[in-house]
Protein backbone atom coordinates (compact mmCIF):
# COMPACT_ATOMS: atom_id res chain seq x y z
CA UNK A 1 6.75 -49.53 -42.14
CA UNK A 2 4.26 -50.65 -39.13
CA UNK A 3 4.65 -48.00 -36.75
CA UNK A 4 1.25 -49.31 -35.59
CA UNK A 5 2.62 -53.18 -34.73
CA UNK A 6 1.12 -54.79 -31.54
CA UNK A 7 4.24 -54.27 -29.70
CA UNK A 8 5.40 -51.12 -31.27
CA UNK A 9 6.42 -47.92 -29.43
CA UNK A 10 3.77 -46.12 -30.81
CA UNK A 11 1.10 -48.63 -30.32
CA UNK A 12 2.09 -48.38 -26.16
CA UNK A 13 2.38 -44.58 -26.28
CA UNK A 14 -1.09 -44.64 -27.93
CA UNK A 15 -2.64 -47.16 -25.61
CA UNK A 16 -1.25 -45.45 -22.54
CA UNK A 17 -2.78 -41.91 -23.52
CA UNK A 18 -5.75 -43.24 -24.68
CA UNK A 19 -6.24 -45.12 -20.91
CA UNK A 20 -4.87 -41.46 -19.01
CA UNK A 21 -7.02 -39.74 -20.63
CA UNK A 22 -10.14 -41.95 -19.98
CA UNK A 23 -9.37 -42.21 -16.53
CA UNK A 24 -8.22 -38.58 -16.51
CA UNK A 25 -11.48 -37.23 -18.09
CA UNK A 26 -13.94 -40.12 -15.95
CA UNK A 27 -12.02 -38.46 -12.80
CA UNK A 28 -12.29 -34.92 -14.17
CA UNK A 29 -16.29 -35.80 -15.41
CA UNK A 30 -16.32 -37.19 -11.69
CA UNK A 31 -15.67 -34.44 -10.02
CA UNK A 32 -17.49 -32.14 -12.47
CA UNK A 33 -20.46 -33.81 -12.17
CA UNK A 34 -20.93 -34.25 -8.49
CA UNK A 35 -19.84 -30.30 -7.99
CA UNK A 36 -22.46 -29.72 -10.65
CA UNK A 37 -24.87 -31.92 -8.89
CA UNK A 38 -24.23 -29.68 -5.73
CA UNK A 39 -23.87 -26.61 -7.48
CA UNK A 40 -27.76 -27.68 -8.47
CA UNK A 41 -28.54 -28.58 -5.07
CA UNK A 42 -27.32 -25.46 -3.61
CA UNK A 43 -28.91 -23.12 -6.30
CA UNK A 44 -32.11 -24.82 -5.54
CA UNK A 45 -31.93 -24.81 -2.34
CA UNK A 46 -30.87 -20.90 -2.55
CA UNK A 47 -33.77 -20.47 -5.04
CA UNK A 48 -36.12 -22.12 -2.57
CA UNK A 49 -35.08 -19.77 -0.07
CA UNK A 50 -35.07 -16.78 -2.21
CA UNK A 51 -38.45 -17.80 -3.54
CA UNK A 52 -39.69 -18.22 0.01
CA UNK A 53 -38.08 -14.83 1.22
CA UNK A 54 -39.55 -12.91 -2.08
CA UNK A 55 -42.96 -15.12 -0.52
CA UNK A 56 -42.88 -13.76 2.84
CA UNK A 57 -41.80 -10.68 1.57
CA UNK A 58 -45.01 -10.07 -0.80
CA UNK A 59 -47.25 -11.46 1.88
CA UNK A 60 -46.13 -9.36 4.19
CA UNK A 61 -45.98 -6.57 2.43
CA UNK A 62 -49.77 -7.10 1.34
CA UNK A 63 -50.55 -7.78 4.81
CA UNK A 64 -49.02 -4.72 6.12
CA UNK A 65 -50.92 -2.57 3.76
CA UNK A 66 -54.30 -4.46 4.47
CA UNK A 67 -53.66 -3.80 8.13
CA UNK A 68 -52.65 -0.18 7.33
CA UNK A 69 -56.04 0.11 5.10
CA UNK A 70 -57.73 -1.60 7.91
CA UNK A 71 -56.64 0.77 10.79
CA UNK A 72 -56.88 3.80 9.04
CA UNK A 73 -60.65 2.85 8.06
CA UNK A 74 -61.24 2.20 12.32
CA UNK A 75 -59.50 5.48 12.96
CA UNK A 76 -62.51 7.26 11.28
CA UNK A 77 -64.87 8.41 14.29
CA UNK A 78 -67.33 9.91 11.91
CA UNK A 79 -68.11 6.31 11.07
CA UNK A 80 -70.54 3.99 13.22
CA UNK A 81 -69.15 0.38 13.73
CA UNK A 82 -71.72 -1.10 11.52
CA UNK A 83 -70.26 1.74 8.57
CA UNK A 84 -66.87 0.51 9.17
CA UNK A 85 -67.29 -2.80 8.76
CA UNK A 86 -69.28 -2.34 5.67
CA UNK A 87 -66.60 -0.16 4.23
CA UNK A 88 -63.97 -2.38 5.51
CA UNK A 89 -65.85 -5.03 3.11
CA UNK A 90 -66.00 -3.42 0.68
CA UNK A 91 -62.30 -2.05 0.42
CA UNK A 92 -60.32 -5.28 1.83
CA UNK A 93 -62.54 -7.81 0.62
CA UNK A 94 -63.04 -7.03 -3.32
CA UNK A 95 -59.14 -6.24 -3.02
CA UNK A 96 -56.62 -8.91 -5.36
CA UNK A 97 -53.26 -8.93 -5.87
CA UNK A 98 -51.79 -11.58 -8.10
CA UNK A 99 -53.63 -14.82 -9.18
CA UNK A 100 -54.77 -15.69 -6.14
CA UNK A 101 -54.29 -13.37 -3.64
CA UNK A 102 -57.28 -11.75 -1.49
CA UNK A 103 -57.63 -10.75 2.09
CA UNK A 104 -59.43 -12.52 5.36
CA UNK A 105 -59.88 -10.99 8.75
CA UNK A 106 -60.93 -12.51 11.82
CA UNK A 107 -62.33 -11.81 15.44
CA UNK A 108 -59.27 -11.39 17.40
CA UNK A 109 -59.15 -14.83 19.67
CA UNK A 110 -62.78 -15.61 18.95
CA UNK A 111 -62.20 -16.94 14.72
CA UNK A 112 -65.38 -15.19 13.70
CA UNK A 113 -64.82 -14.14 9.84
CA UNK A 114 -65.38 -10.34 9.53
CA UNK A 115 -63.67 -10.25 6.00
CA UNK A 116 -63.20 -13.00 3.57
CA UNK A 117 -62.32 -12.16 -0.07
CA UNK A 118 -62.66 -15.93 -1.71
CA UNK A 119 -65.87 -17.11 0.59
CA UNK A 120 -67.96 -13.90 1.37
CA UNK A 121 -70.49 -16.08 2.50
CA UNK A 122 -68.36 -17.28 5.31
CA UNK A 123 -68.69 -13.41 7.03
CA UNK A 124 -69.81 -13.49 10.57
CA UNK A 125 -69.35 -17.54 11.34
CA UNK A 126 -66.79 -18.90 13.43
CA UNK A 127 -64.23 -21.09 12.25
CA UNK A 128 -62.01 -21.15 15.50
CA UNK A 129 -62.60 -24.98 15.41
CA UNK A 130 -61.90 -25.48 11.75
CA UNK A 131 -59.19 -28.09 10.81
CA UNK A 132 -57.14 -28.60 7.71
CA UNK A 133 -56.39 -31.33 6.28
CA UNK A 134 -53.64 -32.41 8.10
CA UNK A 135 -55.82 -31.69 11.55
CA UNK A 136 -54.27 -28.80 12.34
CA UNK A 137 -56.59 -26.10 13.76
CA UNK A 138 -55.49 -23.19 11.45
CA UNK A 139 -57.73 -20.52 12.47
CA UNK A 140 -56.12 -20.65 16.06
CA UNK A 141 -53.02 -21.04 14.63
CA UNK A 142 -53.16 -17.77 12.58
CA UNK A 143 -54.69 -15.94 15.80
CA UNK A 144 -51.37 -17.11 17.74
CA UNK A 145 -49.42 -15.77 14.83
CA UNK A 146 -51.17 -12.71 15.03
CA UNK A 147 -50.93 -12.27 18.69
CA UNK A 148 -46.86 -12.88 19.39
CA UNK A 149 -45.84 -11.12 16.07
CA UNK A 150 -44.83 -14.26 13.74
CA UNK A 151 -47.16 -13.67 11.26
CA UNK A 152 -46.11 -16.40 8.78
CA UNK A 153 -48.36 -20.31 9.68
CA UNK A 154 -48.54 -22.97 6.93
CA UNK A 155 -51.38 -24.93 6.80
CA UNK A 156 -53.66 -26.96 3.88
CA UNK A 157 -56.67 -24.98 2.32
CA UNK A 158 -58.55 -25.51 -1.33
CA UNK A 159 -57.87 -22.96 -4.10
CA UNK A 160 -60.75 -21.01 -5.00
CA UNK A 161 -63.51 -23.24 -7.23
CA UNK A 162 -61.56 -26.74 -6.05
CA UNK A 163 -62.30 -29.05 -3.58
CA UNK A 164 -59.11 -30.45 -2.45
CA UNK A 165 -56.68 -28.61 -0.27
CA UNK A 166 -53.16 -27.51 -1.16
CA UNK A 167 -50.43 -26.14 1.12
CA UNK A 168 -50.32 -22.53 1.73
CA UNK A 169 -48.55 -19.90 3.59
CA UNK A 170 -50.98 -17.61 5.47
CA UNK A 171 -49.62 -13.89 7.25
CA UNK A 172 -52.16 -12.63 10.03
CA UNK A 173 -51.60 -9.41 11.57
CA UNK A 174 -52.64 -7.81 14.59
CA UNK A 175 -54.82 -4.63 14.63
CA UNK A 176 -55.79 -3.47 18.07
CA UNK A 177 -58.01 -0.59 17.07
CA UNK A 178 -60.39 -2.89 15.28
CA UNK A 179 -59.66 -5.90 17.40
CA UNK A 180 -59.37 -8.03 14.54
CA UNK A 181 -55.98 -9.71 12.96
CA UNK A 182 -56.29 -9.40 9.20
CA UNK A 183 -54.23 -11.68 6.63
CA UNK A 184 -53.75 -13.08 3.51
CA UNK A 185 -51.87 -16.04 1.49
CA UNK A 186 -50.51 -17.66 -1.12
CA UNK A 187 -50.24 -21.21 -2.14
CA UNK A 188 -46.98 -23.06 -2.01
CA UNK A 189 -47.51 -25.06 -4.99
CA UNK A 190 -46.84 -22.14 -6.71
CA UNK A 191 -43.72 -21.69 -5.17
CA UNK A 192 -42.67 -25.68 -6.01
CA UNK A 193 -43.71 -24.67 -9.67
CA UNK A 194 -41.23 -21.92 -9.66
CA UNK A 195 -38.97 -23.87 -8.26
CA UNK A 196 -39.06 -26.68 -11.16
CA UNK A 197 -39.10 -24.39 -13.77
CA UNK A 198 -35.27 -22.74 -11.64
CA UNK A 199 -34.35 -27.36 -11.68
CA UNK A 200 -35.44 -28.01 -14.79
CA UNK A 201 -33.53 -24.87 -15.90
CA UNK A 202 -30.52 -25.90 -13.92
CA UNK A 203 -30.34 -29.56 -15.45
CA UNK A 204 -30.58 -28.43 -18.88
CA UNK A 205 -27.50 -26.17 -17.94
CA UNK A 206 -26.18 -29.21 -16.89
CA UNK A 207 -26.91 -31.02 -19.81
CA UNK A 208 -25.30 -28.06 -22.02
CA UNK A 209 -22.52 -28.23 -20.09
CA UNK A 210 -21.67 -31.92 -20.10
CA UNK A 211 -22.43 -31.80 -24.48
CA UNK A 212 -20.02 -28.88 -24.27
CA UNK A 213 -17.60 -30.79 -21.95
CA UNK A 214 -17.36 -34.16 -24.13
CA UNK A 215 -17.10 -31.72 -26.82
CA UNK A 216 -13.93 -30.69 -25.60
CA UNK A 217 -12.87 -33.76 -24.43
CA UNK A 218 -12.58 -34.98 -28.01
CA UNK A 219 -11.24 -31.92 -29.74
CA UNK A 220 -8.25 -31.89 -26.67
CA UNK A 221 -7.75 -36.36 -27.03
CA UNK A 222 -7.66 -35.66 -30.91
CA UNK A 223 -5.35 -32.96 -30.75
CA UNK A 224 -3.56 -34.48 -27.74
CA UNK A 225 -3.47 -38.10 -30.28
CA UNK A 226 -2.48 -36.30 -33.49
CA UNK A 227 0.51 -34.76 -31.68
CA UNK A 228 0.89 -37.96 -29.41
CA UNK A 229 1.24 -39.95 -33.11
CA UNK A 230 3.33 -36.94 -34.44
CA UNK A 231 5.89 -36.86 -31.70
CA UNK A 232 5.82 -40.84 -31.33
CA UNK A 233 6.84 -41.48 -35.02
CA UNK A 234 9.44 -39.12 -34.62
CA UNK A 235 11.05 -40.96 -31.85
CA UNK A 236 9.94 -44.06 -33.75
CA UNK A 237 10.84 -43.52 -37.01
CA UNK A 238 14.54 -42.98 -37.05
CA UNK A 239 14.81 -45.95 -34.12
CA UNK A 240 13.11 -48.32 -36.82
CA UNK A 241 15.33 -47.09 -39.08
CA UNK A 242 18.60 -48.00 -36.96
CA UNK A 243 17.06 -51.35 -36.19
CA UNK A 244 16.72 -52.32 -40.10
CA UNK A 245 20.59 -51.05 -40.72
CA UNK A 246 21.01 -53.01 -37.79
CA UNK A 247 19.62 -56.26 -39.57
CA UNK A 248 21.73 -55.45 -42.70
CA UNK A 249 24.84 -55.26 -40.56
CA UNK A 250 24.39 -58.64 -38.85
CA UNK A 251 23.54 -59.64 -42.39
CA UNK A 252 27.66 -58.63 -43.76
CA UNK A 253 26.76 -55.84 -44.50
CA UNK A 254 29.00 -52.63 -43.59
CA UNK A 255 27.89 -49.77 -46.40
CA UNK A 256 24.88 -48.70 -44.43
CA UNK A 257 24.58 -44.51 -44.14
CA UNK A 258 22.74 -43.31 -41.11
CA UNK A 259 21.19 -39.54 -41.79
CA UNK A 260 19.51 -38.97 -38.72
CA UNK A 261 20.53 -35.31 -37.12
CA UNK A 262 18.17 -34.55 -34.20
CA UNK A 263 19.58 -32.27 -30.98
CA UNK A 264 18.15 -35.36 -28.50
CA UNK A 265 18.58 -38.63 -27.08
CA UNK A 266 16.94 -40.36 -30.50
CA UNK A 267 20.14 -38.49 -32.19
CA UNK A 268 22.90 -39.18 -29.34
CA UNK A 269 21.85 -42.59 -30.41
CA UNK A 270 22.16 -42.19 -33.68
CA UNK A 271 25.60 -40.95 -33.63
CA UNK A 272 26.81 -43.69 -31.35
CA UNK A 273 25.01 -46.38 -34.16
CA UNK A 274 27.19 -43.94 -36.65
CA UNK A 275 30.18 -44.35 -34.35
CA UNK A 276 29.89 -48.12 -34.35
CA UNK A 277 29.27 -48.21 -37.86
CA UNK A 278 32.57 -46.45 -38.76
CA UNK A 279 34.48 -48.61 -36.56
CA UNK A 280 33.37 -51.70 -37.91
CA UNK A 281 34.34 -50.71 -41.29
CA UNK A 282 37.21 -50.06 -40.57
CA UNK A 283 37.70 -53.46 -38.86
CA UNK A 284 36.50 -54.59 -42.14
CA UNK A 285 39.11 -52.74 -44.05
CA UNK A 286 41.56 -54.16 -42.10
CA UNK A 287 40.13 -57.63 -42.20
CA UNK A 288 40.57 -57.97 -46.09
CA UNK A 289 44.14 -55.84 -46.08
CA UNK A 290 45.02 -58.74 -43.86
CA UNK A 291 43.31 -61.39 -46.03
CA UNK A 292 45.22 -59.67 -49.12
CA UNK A 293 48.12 -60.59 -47.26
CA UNK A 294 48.78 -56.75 -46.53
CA UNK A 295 50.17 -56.25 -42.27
CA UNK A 296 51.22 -52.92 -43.12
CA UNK A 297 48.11 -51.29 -41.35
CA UNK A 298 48.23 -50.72 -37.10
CA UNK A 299 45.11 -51.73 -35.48
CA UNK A 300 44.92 -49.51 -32.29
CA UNK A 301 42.44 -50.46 -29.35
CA UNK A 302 40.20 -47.49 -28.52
CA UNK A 303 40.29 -48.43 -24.76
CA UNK A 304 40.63 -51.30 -22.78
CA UNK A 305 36.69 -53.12 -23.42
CA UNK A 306 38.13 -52.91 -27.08
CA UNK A 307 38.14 -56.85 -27.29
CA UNK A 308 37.83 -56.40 -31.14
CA UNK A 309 40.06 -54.02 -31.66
CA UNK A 310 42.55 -55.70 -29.19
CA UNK A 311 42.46 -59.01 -31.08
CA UNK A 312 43.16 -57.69 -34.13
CA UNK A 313 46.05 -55.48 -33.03
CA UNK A 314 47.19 -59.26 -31.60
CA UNK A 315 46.54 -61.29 -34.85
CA UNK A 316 48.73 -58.70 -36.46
CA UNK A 317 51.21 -59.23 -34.33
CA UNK A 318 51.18 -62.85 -34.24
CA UNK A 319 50.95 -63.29 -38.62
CA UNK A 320 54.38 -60.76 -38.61
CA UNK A 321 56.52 -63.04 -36.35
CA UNK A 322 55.08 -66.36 -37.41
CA UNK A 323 56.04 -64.56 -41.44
CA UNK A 324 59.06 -63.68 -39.90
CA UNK A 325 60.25 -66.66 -38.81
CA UNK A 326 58.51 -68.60 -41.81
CA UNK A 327 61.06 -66.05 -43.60
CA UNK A 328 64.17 -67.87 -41.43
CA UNK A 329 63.10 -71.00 -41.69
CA UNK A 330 62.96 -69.82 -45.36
CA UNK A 331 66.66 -69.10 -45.58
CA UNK A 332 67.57 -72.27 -43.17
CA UNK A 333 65.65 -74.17 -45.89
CA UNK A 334 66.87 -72.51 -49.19
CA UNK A 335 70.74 -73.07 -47.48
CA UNK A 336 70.11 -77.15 -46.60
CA UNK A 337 68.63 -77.31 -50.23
CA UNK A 338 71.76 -76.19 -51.31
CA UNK A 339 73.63 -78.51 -49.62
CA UNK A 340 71.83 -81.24 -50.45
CA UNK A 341 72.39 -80.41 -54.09
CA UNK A 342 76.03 -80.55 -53.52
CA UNK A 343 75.57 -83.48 -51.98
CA UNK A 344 73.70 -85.17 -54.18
CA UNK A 345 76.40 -83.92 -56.86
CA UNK A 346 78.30 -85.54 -55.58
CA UNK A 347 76.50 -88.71 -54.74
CA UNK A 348 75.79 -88.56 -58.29
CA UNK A 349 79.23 -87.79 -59.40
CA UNK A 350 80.14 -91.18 -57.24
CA UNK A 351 77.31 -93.24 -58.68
CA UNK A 352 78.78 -92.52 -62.35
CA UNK A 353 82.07 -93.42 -60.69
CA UNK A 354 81.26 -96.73 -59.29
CA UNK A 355 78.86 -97.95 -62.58
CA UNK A 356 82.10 -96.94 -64.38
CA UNK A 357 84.36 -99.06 -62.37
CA UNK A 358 81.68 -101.89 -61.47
CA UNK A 359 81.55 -103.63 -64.74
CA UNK A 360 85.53 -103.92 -65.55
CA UNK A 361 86.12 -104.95 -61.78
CA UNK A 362 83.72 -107.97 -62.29
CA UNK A 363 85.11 -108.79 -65.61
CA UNK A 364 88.89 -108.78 -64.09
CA UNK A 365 87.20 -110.91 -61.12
CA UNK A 366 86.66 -113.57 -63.61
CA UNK A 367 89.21 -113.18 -65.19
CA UNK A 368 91.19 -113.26 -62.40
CA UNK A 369 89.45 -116.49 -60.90
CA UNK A 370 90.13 -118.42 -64.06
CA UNK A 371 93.37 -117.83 -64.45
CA UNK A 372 96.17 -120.81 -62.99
CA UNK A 373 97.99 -119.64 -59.68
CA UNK A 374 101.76 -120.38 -59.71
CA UNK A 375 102.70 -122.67 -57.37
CA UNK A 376 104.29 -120.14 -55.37
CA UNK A 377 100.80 -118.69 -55.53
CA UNK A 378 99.13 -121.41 -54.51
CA UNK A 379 100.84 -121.48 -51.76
CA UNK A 380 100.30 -118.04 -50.20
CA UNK A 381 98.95 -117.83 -47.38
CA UNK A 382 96.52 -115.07 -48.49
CA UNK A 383 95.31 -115.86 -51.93
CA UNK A 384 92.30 -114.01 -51.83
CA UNK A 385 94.43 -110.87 -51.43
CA UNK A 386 96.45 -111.83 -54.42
CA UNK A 387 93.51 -112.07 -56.10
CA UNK A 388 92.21 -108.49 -55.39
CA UNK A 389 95.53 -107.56 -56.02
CA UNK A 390 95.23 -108.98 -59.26
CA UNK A 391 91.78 -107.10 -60.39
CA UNK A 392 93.11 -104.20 -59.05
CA UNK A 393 95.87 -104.00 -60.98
CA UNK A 394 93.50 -104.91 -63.75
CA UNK A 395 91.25 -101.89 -62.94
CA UNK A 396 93.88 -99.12 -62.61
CA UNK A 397 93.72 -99.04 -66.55
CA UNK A 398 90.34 -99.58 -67.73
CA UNK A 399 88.75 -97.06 -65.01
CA UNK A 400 91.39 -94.68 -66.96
CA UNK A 401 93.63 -94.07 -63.69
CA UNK A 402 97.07 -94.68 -64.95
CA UNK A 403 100.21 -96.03 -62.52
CA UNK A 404 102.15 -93.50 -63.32
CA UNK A 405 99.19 -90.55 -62.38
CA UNK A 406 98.98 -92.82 -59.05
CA UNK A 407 102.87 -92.65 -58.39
CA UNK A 408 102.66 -88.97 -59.34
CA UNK A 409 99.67 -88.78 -56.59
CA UNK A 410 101.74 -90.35 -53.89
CA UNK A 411 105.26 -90.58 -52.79
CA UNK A 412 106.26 -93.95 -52.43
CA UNK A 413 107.56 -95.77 -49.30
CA UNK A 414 110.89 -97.52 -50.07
CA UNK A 415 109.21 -100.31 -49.11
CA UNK A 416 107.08 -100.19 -52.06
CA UNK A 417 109.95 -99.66 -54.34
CA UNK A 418 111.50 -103.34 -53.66
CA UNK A 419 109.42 -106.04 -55.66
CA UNK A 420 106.94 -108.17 -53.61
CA UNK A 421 104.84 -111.07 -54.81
CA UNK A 422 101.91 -108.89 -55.15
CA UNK A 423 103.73 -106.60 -57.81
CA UNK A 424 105.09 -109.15 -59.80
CA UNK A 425 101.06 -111.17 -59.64
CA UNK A 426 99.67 -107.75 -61.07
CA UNK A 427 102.55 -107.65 -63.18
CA UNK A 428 102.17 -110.84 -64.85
CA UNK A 429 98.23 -110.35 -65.20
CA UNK A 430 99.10 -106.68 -67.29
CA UNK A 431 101.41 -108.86 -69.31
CA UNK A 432 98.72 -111.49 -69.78
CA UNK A 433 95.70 -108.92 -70.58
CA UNK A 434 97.91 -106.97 -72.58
């Protein structure tokens, strides 16, 4: 059986899952991947904050201890100016921290370098008129920093051994008991690198997650198909099934068996399709009881819509009174075919009569006719009449019919008694044939 047919159930069931759940998952991959998208945004942009707090916060940290070093040094009065900024030189300026870190000091608003941990050479020169590479005067802006408190200026300025500048964040603090601002920085490149290694750690993540979301997408639209396909040939099966009986039954034939027993609407069909079944056999019954010639079974409508069932119960009806009244007209007939056998008894009966009287009735005719009339004869005024009185008398004996039965038959008129011309004719013609 093709439960798989182009137009089959389960081929639209099938094809209607398959397109929710593309759209379903595109909508659901949608919405995943833009929140992931932002999710990425916002932990990089969080990161990039972080990274640029845990910046500030190192800087200024370092800064606040240089400055701390730095003040405590100038709080020494056993030392001459000269000694502390040698010693200052040689603590703050051979100090590191991290890769790149080292310390500067400057003049406060003059930019002379007292302290410069990367360019010791630069000690004692002014670089209040120096420029990065963007044109902004850094030195100035670091001495503004230090002055108001902000601490934090970003300007370009090569890494240590390279020509080219790169961005950095500089930190200058104020220290009034040397009159200098002292400061340090880090580069921000390092910061972008940290922040590519948190993206490019974020879009593998991503990447995971999407493998790991298709992933599931399949196992759920297999498991979701299998028990799409399970479910859908159960509905399909047993309606198939119905639709081939269905075939047989428009084919004649009424012996079909439907064994379908499921508690929902594909059994509530099934039981009507039983229903109908059963009732068309036993229209079919009734059909050949009838065509047996049997009316002794009742055909009862099961409502009013029972058009069937009603013209049956009607056909019934109609064969017993037309048999009825065939058996009537039965009767009538076998009564008038009676009859007509008596009658045609009797026609017969007749028939043997008259061929028995025909032939001696034309012989006394002639007879008769060739015999000579007496003159008193001739001279009637009816001779024919003496002439059938003549064969009649002739015929009374041959057709076996005596006088004397006749006289005994009849009483005779007193008339008849007295002797006429006619008597003594047929007289004379018994005397003759005799």
């Amino acid at each position: 059986m093709s439960y798989l047919r182009v137009n089959s159930i389960s081929r639209k069931l099938l094809f209607a899952l398959t397109i929710t759940l593309v759209i379903g998952f595109g909508l659901i991959f949608g919405v995943f991947y833009y929140s992931l998208q932002q999710y990425g945004a916002f932990v990089l942009n969080l990161s990039d904050r972080l990274l640029n707090d845990k910046f500030e916060q190192e800087l200024q940290s370092s800064t606040e201890i240089g400055a701390t070093m730095l003040e405590a040094i100038y709080s020494l009065e056993k030392l001459s100016e000269a000694e502390k900024l040698e010693l200052m030189q040689k603590v703050l300026g051979s100090a590191r921290f991290g890769q790149e870190g080292y310390y500067y000091a400057f003049q406060a608003g003059e930019g002379i370098v007292q302290i410069h941990g990367a360019k010791p050479d630069l000690q004692g020169q002014s670089l209040w008129d120096a420029q990065d590479a963007d044109g902004n005067y850094y030195i100035r802006e670091l001495d503004n920093a230090a002055q108001d408190g902000s601490m934090f200026v970003r300007y370009h300025y090569p890494k240590p051994g390279e020509q080219s500048a790169s961005p950095k964040l500089g930190t200058a603090k104020l220290v009034p008991a040397a009159q200098m601002w002292l400061g340090t920085g880090r580069y921000i490149d390092s910061i972008e690198a940290d922040e590519a290694v948190i993206h490019n750690e974020i879009q593998s993540l991503a990447r995971q997650t999407m493998l790991v979301s298709f992933g599931i997408f399949a196992l759920v639209a297999i498991a979701v198909g299998g028990v799409v396909y399970i479910a859908t040939r159960k509905i399909t099966a047993p309606i198939a099934m119905m639709a081939t009986m269905a075939n047989t039954i428009a084919e004649g034939d009424l012996t079909q068996k439907i064994e379908i027993n499921q508690q929902d609407e594909v059994g509530q069909l099934a039981e009507a399709f039983r229903q109908m079944v059963v009732y068309l056999q036993g229209m079919s019954r009734v059909a050949d009881q009838i065509a047996t010639g049997d009316l002794t079974s009742q055909v009862t409508p099961r409502s009013d819509r029972d058009t069937f069932g009603r013209a049956f119960h009607q056909m019934q009806h109609n064969l017993r009174y037309a048999i009825s009244q065939l058996s009537v007209n039965a009767g009538a007939v076998n009564t008038t075919s009676h009859q007509l056998a008596a009658i045609a008894d009797q026609a017969t009966e007749a028939t043997n009569q008259t061929r028995a009287v025909a032939l001696p009735t034309l012989l006394v005719i002639l007879a008769t006719s060739l015999l000579p009339a007496t003159p008193r004869e001739q001279g009637s005024f009816n001779w024919v009449r003496v002439s059938a009185c003549r064969w009649r008398a002739m015929a009374s004996p041959l057709s076996g019919r005596s006088l004397t039965s006749r006289k005994a038959s009849s009483t005779p008129s007193p008339l008849a008694a007295k002797s006429s011309p006619d008597n003594k004719s047929r007289d004379r013609v018994q005397e003759r044939w005799s």
